[in-house]
PDB file of N, CA and C in Angstrom:
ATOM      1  N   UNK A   1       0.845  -1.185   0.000  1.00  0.00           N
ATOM      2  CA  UNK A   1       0.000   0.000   0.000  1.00  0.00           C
ATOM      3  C   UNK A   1       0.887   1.243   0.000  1.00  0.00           C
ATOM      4  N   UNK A   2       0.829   2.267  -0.829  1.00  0.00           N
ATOM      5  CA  UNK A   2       1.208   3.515  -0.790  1.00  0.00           C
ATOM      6  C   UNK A   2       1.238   4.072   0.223  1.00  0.00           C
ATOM      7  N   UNK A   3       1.978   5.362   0.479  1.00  0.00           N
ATOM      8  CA  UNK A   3       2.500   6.076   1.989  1.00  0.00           C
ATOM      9  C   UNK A   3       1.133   7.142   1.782  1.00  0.00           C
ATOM     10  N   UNK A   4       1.185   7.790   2.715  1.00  0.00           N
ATOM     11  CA  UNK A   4       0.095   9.114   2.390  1.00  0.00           C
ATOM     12  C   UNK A   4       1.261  10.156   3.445  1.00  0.00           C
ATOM     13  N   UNK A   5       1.431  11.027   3.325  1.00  0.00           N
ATOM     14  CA  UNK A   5       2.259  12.378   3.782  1.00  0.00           C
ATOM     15  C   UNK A   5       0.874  13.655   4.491  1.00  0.00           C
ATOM     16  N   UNK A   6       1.569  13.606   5.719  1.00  0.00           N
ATOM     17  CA  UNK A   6       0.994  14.738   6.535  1.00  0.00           C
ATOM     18  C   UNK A   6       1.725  15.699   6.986  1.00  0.00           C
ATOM     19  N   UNK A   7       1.554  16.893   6.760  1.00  0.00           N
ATOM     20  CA  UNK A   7       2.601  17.935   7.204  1.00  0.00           C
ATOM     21  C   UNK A   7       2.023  19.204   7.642  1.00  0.00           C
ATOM     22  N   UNK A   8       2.203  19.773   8.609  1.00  0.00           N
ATOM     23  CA  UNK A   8       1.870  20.641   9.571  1.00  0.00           C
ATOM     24  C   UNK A   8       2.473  22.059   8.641  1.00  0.00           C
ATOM     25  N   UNK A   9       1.613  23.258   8.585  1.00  0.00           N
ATOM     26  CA  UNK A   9       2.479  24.482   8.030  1.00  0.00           C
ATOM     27  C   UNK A   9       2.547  25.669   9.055  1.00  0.00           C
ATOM     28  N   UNK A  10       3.028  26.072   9.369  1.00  0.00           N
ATOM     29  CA  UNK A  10       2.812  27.330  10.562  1.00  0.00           C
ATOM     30  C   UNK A  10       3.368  28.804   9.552  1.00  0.00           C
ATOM     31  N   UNK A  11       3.236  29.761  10.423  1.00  0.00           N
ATOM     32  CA  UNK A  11       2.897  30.745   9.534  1.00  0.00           C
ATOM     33  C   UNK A  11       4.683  31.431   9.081  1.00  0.00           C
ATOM     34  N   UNK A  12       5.362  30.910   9.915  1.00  0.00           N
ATOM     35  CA  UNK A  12       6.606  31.195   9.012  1.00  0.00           C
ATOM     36  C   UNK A  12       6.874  30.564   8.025  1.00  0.00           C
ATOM     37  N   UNK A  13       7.052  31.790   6.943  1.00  0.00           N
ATOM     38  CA  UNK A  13       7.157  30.554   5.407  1.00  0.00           C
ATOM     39  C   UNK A  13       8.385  29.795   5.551  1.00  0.00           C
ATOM     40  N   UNK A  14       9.074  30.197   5.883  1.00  0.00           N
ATOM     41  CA  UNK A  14      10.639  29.902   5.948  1.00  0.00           C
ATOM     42  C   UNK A  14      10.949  28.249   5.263  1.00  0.00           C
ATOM     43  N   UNK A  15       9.750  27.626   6.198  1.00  0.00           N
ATOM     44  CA  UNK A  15       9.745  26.542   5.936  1.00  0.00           C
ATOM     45  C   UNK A  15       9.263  25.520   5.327  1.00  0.00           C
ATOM     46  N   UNK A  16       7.994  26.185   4.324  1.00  0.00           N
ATOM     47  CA  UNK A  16       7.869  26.059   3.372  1.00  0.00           C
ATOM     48  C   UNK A  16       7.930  25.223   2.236  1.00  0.00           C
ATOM     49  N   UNK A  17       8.809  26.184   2.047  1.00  0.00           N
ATOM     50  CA  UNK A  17      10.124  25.096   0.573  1.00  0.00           C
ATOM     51  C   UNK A  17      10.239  24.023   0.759  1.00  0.00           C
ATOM     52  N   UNK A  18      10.765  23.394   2.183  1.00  0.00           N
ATOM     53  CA  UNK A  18      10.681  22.187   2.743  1.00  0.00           C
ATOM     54  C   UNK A  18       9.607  21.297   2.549  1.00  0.00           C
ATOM     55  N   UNK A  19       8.765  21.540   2.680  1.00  0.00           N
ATOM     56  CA  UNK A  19       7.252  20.993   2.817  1.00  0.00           C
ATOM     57  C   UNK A  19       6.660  20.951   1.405  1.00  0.00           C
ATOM     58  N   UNK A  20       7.098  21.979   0.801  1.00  0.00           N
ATOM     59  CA  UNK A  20       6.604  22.022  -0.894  1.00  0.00           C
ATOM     60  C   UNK A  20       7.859  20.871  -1.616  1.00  0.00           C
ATOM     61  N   UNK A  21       9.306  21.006  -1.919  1.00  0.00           N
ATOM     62  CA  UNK A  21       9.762  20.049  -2.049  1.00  0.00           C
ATOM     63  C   UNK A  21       9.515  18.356  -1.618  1.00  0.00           C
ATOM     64  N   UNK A  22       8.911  18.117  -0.970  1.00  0.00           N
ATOM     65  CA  UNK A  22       8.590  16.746  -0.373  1.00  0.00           C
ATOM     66  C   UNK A  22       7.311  16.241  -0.731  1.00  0.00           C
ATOM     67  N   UNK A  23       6.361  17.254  -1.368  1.00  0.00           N
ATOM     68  CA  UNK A  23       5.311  17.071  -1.899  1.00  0.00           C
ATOM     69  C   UNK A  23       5.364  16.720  -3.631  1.00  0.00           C
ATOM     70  N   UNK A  24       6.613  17.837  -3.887  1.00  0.00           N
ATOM     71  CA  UNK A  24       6.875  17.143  -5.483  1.00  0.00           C
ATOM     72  C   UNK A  24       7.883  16.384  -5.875  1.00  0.00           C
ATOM     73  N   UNK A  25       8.615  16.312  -4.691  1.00  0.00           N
ATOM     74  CA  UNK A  25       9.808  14.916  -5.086  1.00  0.00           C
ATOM     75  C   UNK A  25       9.422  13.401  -4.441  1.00  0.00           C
ATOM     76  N   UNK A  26       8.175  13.106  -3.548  1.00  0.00           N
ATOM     77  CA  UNK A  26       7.724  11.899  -3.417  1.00  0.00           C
ATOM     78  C   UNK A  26       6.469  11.704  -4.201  1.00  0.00           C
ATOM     79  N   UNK A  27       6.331  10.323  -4.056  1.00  0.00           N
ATOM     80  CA  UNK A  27       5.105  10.107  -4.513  1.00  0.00           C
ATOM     81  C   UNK A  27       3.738   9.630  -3.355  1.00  0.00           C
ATOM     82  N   UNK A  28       3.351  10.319  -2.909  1.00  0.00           N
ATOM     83  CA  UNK A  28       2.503   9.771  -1.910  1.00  0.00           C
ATOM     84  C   UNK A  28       0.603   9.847  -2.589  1.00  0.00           C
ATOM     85  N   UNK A  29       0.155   8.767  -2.148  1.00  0.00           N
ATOM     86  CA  UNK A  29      -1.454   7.994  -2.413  1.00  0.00           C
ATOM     87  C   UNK A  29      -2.296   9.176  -1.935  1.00  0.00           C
ATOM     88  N   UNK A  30      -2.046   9.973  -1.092  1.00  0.00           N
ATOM     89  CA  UNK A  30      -2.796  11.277  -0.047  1.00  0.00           C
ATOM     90  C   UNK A  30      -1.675  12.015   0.592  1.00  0.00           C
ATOM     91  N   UNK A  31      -1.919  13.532   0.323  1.00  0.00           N
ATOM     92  CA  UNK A  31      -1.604  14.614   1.260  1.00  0.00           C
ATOM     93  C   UNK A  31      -2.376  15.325   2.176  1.00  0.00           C
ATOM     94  N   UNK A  32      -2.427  15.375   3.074  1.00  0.00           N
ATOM     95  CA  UNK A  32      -2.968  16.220   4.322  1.00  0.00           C
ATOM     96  C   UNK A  32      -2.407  17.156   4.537  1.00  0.00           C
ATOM     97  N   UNK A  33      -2.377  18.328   4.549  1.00  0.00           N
ATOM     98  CA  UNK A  33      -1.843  19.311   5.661  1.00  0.00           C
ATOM     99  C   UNK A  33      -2.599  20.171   6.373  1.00  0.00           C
ATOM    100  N   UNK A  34      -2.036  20.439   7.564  1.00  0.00           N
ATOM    101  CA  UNK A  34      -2.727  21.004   8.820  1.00  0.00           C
ATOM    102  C   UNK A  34      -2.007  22.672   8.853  1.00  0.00           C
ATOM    103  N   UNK A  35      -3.226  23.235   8.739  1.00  0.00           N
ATOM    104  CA  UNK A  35      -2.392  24.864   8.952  1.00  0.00           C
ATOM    105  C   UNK A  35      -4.169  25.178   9.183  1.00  0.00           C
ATOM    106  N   UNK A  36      -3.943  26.739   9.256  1.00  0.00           N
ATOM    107  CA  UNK A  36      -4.843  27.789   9.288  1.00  0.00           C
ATOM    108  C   UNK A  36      -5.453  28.139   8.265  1.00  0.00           C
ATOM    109  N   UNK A  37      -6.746  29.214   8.053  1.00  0.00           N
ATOM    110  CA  UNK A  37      -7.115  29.384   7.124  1.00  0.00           C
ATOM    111  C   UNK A  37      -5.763  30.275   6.566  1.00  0.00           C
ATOM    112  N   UNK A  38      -5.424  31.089   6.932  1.00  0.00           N
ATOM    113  CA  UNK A  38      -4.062  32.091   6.423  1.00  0.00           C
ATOM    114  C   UNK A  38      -3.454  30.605   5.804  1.00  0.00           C
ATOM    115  N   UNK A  39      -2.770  30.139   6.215  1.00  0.00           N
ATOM    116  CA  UNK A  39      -1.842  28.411   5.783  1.00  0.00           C
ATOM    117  C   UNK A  39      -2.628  28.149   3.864  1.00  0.00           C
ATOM    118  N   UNK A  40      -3.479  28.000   4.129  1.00  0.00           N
ATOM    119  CA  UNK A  40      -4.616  27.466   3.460  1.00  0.00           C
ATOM    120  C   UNK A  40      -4.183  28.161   1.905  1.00  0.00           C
ATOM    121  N   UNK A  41      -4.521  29.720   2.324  1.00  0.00           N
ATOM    122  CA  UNK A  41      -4.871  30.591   1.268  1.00  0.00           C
ATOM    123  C   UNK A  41      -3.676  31.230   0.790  1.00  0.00           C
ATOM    124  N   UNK A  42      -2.366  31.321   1.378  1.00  0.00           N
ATOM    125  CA  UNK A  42      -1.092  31.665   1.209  1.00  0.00           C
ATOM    126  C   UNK A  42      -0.075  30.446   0.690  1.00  0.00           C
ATOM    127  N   UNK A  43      -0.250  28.965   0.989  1.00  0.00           N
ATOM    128  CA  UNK A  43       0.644  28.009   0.181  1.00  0.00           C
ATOM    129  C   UNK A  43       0.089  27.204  -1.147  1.00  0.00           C
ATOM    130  N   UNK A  44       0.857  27.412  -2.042  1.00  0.00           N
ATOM    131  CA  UNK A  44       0.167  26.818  -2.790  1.00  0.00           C
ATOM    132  C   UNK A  44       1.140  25.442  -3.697  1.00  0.00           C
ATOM    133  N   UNK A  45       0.667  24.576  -3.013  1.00  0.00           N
ATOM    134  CA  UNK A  45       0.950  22.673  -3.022  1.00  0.00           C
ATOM    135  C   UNK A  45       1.245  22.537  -4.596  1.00  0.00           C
ATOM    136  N   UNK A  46       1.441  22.106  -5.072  1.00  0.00           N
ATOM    137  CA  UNK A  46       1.838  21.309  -6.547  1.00  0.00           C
ATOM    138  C   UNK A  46       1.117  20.260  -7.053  1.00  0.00           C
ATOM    139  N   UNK A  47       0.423  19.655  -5.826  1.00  0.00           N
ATOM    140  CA  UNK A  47       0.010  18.267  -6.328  1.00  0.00           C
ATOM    141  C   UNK A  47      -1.543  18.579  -5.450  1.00  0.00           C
ATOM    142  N   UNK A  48      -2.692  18.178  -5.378  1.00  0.00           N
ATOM    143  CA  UNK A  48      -4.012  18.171  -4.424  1.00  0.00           C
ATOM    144  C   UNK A  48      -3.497  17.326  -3.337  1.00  0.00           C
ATOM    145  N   UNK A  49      -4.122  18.324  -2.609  1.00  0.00           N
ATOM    146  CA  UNK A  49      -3.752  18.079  -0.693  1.00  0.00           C
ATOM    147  C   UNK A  49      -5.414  18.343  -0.349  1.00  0.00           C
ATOM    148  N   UNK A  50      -5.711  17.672   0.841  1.00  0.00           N
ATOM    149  CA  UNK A  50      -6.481  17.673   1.665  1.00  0.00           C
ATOM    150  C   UNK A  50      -5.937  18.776   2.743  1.00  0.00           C
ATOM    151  N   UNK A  51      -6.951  19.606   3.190  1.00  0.00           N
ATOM    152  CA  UNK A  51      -6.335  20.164   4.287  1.00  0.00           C
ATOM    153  C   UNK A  51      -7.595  19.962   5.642  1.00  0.00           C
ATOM    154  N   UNK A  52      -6.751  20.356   6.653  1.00  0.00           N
ATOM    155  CA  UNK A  52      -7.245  20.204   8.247  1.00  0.00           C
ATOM    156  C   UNK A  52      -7.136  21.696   8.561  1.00  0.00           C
ATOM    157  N   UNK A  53      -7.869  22.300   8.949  1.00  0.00           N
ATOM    158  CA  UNK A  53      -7.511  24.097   9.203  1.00  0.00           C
ATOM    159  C   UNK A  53      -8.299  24.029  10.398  1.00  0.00           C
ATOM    160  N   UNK A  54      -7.225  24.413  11.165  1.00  0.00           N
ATOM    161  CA  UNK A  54      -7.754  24.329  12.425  1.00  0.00           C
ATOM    162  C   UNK A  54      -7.130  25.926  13.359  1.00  0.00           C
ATOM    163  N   UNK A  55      -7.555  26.410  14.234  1.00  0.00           N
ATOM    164  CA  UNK A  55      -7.764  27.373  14.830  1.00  0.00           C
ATOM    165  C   UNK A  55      -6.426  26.966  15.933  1.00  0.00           C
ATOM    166  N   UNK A  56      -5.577  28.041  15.528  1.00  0.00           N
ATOM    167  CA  UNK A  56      -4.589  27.356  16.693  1.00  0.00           C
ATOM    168  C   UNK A  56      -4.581  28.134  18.137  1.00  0.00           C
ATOM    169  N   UNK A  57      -5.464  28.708  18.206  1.00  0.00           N
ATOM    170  CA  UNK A  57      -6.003  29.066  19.907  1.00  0.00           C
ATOM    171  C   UNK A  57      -6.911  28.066  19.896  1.00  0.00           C
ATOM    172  N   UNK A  58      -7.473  27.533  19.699  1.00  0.00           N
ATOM    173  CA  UNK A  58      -8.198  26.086  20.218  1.00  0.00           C
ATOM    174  C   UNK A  58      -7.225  25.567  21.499  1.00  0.00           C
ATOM    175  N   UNK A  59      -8.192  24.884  21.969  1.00  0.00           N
ATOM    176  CA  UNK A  59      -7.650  24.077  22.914  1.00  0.00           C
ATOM    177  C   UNK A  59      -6.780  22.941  21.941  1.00  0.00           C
ATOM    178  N   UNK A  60      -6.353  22.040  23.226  1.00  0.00           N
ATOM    179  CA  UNK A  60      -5.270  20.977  22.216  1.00  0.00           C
ATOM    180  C   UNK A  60      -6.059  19.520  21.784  1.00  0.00           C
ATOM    181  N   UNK A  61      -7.082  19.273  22.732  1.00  0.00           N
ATOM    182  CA  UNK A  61      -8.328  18.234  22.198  1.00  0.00           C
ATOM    183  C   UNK A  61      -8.770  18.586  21.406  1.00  0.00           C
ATOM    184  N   UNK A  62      -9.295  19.576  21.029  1.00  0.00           N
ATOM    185  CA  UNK A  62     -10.099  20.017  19.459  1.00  0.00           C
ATOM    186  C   UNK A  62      -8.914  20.036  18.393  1.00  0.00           C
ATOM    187  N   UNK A  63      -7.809  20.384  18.723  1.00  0.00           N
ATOM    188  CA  UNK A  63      -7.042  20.691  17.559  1.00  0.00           C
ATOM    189  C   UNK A  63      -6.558  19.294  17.382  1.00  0.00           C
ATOM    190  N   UNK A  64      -6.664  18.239  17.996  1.00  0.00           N
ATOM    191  CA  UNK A  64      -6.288  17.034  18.356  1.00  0.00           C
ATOM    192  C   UNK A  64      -7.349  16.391  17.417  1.00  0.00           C
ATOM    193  N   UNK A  65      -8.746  16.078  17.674  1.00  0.00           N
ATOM    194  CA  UNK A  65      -9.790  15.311  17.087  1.00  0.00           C
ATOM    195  C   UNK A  65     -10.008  16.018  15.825  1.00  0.00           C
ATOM    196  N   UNK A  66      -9.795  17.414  15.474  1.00  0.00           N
ATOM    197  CA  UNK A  66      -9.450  17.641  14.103  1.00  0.00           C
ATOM    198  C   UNK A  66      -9.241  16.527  13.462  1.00  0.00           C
ATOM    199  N   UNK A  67      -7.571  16.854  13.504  1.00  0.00           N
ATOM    200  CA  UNK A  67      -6.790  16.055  12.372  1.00  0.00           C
ATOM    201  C   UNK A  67      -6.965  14.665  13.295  1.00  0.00           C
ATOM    202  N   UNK A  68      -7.564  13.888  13.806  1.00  0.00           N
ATOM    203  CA  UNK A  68      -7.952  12.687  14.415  1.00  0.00           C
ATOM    204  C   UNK A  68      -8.626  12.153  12.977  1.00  0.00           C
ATOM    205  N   UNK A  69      -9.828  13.062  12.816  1.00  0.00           N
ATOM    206  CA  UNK A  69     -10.958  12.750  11.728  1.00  0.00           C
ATOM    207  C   UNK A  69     -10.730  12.802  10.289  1.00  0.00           C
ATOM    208  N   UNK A  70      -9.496  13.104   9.989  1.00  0.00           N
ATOM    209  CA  UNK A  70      -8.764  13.209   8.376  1.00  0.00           C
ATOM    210  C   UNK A  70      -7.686  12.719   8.008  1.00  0.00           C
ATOM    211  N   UNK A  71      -7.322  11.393   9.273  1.00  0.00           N
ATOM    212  CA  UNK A  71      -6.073  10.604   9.424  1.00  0.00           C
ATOM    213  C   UNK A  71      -6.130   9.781   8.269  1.00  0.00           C
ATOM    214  N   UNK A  72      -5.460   9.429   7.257  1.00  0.00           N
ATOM    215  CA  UNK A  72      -5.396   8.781   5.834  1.00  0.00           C
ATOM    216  C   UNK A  72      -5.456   7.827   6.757  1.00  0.00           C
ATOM    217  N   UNK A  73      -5.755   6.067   5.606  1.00  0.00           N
ATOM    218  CA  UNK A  73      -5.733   5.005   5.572  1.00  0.00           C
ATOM    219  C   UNK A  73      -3.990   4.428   5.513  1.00  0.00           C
ATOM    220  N   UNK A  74      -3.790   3.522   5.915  1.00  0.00           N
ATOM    221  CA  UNK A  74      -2.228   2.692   5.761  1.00  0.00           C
ATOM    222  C   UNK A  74      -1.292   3.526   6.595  1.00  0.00           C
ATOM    223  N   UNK A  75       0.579   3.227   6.182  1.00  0.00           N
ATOM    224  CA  UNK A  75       0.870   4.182   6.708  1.00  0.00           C
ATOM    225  C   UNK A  75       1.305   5.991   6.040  1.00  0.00           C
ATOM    226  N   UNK A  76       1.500   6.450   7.097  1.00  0.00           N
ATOM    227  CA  UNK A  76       1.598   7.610   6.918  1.00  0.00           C
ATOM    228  C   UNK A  76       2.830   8.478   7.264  1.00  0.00           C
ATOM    229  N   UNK A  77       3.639   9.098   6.198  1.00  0.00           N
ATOM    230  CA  UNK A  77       4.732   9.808   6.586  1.00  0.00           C
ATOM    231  C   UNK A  77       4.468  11.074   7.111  1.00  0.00           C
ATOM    232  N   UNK A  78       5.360  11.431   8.252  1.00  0.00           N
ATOM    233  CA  UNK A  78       4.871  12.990   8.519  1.00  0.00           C
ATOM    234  C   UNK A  78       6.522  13.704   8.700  1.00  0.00           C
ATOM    235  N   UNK A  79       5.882  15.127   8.129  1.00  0.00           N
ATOM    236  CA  UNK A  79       6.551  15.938   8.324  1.00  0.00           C
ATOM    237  C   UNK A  79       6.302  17.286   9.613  1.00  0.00           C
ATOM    238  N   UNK A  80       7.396  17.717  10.435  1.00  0.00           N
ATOM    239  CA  UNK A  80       6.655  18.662  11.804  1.00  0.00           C
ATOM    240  C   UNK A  80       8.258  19.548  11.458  1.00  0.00           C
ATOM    241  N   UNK A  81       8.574  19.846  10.268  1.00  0.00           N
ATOM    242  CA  UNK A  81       9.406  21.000  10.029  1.00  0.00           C
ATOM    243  C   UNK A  81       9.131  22.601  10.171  1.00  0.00           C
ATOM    244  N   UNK A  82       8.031  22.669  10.088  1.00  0.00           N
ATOM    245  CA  UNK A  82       6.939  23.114   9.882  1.00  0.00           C
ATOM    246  C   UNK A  82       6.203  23.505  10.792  1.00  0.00           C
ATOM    247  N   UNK A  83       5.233  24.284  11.466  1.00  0.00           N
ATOM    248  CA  UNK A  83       4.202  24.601  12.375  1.00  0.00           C
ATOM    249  C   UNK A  83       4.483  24.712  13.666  1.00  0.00           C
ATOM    250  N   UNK A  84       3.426  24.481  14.781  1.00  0.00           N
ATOM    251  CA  UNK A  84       4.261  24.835  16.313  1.00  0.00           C
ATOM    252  C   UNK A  84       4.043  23.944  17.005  1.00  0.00           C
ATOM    253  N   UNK A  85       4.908  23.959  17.934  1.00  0.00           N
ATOM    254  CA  UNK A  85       4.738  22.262  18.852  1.00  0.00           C
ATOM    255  C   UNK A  85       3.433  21.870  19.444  1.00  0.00           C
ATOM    256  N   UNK A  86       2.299  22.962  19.460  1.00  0.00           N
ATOM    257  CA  UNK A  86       1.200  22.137  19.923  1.00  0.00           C
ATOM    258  C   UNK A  86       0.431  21.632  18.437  1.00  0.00           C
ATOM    259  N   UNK A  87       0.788  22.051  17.704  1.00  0.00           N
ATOM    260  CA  UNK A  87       0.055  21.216  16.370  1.00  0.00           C
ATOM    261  C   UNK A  87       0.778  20.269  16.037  1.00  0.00           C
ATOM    262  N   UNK A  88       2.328  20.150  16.677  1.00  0.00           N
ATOM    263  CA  UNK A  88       3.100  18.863  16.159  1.00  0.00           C
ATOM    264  C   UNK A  88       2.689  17.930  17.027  1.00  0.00           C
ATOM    265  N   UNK A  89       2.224  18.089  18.481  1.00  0.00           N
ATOM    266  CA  UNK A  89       1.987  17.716  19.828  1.00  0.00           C
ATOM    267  C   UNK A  89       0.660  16.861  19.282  1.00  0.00           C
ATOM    268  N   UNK A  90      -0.330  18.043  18.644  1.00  0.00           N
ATOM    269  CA  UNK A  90      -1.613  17.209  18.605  1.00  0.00           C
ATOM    270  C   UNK A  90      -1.397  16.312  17.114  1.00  0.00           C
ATOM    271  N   UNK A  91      -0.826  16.228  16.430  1.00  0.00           N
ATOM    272  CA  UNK A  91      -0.877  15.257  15.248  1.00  0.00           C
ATOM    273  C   UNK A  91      -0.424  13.913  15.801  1.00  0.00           C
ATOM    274  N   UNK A  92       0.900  13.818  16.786  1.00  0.00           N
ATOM    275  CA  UNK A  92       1.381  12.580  17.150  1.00  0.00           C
ATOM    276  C   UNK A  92       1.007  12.468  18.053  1.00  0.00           C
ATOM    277  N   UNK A  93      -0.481  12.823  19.130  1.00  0.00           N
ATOM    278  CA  UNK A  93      -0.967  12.374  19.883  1.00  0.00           C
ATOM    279  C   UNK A  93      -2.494  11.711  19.159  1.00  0.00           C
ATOM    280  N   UNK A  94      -2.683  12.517  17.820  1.00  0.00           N
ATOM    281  CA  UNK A  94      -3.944  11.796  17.023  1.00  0.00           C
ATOM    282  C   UNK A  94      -3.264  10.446  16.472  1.00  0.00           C
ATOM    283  N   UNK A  95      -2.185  10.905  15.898  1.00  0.00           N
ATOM    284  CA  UNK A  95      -1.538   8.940  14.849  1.00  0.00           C
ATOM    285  C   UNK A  95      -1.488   8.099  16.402  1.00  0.00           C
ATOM    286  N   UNK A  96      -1.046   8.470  17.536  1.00  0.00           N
ATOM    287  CA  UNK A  96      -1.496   7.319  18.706  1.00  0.00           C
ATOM    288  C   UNK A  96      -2.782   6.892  18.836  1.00  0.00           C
ATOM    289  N   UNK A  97      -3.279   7.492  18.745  1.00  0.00           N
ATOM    290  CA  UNK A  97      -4.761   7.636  19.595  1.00  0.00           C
ATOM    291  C   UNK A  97      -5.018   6.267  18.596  1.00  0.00           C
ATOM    292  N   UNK A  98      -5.183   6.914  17.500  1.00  0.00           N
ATOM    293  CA  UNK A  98      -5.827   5.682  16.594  1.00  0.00           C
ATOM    294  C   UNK A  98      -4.535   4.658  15.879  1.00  0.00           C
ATOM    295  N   UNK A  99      -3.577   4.265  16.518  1.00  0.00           N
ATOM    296  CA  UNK A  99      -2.788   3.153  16.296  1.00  0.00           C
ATOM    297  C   UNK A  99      -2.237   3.130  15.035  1.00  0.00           C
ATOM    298  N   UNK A 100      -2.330   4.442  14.506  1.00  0.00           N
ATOM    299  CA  UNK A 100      -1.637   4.310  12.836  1.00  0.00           C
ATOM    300  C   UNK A 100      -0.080   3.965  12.555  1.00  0.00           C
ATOM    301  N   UNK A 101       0.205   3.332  12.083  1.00  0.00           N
ATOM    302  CA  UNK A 101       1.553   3.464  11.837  1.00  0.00           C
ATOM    303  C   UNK A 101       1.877   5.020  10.736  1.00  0.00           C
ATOM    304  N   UNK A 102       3.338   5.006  11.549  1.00  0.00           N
ATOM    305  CA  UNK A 102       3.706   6.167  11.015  1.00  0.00           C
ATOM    306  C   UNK A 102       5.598   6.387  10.896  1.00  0.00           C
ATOM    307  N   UNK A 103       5.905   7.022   9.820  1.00  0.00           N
ATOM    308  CA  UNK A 103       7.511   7.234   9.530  1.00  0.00           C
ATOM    309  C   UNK A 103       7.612   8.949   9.467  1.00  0.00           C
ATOM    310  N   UNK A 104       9.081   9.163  10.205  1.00  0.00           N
ATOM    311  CA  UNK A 104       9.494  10.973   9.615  1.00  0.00           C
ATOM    312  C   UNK A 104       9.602  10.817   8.504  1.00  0.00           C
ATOM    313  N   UNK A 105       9.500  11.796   7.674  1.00  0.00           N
ATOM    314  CA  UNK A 105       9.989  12.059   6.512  1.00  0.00           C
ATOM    315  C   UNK A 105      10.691  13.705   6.455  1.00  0.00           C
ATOM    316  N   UNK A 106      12.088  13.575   6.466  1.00  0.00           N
ATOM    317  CA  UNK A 106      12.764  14.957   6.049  1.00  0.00           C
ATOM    318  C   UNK A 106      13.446  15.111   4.814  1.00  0.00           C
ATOM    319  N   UNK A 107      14.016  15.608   4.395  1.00  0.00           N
ATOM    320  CA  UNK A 107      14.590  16.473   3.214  1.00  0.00           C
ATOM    321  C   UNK A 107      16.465  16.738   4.279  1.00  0.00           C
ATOM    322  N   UNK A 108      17.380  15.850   3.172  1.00  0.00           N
ATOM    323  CA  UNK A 108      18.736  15.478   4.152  1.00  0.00           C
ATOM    324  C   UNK A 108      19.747  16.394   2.866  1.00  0.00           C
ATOM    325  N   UNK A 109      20.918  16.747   3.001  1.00  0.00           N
ATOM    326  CA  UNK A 109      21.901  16.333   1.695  1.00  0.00           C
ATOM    327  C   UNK A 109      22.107  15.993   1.009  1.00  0.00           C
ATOM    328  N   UNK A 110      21.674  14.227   1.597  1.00  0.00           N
ATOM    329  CA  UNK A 110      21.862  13.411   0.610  1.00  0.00           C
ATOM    330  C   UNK A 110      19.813  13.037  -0.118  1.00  0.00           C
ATOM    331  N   UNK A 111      18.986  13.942   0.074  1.00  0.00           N
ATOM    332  CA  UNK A 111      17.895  13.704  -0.124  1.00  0.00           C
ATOM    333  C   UNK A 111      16.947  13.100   0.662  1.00  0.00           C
ATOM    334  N   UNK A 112      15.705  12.488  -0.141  1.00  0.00           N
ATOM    335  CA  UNK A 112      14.922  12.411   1.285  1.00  0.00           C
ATOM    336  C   UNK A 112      15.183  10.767   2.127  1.00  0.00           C
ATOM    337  N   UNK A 113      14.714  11.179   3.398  1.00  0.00           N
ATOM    338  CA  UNK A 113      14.954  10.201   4.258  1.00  0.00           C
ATOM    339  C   UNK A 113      13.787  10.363   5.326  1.00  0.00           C
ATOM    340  N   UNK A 114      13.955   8.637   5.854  1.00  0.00           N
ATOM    341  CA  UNK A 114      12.820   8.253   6.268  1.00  0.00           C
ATOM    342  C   UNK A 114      13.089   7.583   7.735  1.00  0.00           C
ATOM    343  N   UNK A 115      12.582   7.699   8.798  1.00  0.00           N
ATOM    344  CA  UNK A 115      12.672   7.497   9.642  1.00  0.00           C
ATOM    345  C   UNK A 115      11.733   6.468  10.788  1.00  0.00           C
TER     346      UNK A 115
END
């Protein structure tokens, strides 16, 4: 079964590039990403992504059962280069919750790598 890629965007672009490179140099079955409406309407993906836009003054259970409810099928690579530790906090407390398997995926020197 194909990987599906989830990646968190926070509002510094900085990081970005990162997150946009990994979207057009893998091949993944589903993209997710989790940002804001700002996230949403300011990046623009290469390939169709699903997004999770969630309110990051929320509490961390809501921002949690969010992306709980848009967790792809199989496993799933994630990227947390990206966004702020309570949205990195609530993504790898949602892939627990529901027992998903899951791999890092970064962008190295020597290209991408998987963890």
């Amino acid at each position: 079964m194909a990987k599906s890629f989830m990646a968190t965007l926070g509002v510094g672009k900085g990081t970005w590039g990162h997150v946009a490179r990994l979207i057009t140099e893998e091949q993944f079955k589903k993209i997710v990403l989790i940002s804001t409406e700002w996230g949403k309407e300011n990046f623009a993906p290469q390939k169709e992504c699903d997004w999770v836009i969630v309110n990051n003054r929320a509490g961390f259970e809501v921002i949690k059962d969010e992306i709980k409810g848009k967790l792809p099928d199989g496993e799933i690579c994630v990227s947390l280069v990206s966004g702020s530790g309570k949205e990195h906090m609530a993504l790898l407390a949602a892939l627990k919750e529901s027992n998903k398997p899951f791999q890092v995926v970064t962008l190295t020197g020597n290209g991408v790598k998987y963890y």
